[in-house]
C-alpha atoms as a PDB file:
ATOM      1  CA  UNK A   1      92.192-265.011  80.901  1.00  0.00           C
ATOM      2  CA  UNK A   2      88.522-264.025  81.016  1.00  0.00           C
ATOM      3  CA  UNK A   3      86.209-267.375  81.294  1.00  0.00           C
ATOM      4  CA  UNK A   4      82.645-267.403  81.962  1.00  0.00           C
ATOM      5  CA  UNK A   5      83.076-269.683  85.031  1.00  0.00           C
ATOM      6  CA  UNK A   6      85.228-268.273  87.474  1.00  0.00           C
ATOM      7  CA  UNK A   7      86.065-270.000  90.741  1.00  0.00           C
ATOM      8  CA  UNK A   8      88.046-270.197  94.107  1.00  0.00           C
ATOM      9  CA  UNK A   9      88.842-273.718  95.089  1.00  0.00           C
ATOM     10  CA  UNK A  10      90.190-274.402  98.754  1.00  0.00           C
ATOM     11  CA  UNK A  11      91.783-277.007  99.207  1.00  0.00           C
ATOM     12  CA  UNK A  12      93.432-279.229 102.033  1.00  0.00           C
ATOM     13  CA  UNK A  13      96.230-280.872 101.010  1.00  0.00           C
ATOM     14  CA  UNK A  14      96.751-284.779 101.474  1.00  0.00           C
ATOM     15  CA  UNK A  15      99.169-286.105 104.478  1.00  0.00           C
ATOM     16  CA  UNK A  16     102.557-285.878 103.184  1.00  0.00           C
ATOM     17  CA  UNK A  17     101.826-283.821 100.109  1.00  0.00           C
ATOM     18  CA  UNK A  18     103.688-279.840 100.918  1.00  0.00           C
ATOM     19  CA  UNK A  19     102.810-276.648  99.606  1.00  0.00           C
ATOM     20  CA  UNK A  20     105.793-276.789  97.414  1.00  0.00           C
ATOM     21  CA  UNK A  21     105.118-279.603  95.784  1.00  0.00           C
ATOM     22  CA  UNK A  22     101.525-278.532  95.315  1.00  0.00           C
ATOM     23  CA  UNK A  23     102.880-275.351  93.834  1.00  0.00           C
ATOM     24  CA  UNK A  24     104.706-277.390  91.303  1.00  0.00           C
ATOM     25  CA  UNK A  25     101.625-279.324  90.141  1.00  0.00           C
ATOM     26  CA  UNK A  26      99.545-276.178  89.759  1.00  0.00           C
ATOM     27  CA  UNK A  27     102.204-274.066  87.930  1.00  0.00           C
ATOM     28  CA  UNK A  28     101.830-277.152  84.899  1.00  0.00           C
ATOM     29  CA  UNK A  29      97.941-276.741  85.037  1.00  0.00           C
ATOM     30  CA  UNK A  30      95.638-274.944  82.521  1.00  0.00           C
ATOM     31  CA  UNK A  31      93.229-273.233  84.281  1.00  0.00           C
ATOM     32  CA  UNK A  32      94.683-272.135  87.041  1.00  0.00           C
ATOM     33  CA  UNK A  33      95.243-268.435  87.077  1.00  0.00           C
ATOM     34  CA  UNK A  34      96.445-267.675  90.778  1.00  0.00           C
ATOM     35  CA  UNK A  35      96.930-269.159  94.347  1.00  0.00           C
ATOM     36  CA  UNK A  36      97.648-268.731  98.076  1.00  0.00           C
ATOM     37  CA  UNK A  37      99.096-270.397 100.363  1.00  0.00           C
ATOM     38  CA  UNK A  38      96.445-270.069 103.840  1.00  0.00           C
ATOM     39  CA  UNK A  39      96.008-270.614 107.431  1.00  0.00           C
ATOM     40  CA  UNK A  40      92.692-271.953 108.548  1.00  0.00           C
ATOM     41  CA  UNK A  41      91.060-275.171 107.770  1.00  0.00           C
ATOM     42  CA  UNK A  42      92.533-275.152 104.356  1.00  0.00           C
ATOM     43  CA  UNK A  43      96.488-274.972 102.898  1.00  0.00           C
ATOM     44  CA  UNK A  44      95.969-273.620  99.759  1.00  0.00           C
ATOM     45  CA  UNK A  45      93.110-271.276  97.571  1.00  0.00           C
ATOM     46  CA  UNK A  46      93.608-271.707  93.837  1.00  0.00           C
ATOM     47  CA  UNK A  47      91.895-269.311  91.569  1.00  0.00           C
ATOM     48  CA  UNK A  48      90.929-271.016  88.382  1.00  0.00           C
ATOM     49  CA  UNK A  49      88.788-269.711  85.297  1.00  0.00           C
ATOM     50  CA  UNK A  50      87.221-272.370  83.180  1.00  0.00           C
ATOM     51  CA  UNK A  51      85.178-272.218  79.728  1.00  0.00           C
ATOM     52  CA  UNK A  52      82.195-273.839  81.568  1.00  0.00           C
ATOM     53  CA  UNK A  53      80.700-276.756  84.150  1.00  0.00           C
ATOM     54  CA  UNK A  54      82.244-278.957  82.646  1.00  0.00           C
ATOM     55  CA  UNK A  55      86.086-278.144  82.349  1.00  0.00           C
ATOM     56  CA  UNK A  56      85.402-276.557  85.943  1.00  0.00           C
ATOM     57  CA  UNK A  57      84.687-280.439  87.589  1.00  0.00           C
ATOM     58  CA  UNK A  58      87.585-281.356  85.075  1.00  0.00           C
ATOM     59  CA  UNK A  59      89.838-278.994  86.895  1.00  0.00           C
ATOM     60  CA  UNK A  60      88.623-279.924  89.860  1.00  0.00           C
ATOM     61  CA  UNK A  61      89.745-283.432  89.709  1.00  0.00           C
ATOM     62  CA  UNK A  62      92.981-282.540  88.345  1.00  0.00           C
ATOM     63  CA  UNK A  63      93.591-280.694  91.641  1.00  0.00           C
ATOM     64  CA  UNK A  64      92.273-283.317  93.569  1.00  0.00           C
ATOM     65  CA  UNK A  65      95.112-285.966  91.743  1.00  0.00           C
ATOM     66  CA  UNK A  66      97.957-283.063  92.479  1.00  0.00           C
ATOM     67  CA  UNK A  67      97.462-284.051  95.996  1.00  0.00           C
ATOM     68  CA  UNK A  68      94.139-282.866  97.822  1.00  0.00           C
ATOM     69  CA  UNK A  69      92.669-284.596 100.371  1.00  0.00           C
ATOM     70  CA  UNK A  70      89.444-282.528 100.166  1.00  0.00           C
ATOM     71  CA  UNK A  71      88.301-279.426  98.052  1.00  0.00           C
ATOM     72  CA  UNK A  72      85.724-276.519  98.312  1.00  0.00           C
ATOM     73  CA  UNK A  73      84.609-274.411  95.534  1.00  0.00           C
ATOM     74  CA  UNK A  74      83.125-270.795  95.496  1.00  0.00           C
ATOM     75  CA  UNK A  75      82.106-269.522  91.848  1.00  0.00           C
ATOM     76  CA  UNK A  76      82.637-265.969  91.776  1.00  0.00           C
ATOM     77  CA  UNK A  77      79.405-264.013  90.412  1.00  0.00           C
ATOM     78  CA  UNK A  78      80.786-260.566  90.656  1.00  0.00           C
ATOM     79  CA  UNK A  79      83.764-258.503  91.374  1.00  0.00           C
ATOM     80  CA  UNK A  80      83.442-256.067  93.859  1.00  0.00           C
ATOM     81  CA  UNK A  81      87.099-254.611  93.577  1.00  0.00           C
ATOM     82  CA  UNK A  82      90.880-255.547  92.002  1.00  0.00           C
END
């Protein structure tokens, strides 16, 4: 899917909420076009691509209901390589 708003969202995942259940949640999401699983001060990095602002923040909340306790989002500008 190519969307002009482009993001990576890292996100740390609520007490008592797993990776695979996360995983679940995302795989039923529009949206969402890829993720990791991560070590470091987040669980998870979910790649989404969004029509604009608006569905972004809309996406945004929807991973925040899935189960994270507390998201960070990078927009991607340019790719370098891949």
């Amino acid at each position: 899917m190519t969307a002009p708003v482009r993001a990576d969202v890292h996100v740390r995942l609520a007490p008592g909420v797993t990776t695979r259940d996360y995983e679940r949640r995302l795989r039923e999401m529009s949206g969402v076009v890829g993720a990791h699983v991560v070590v470091g001060d987040f669980d998870v990095t979910v790649r989404v691509a969004c029509e604009d602002g608006v569905q972004l923040r809309g996406t945004m909340a929807r991973l925040r209901r899935a189960g994270a306790l507390y998201l960070a989002a990078e927009l991607i500008v340019r790719t370098l390589l891949g």
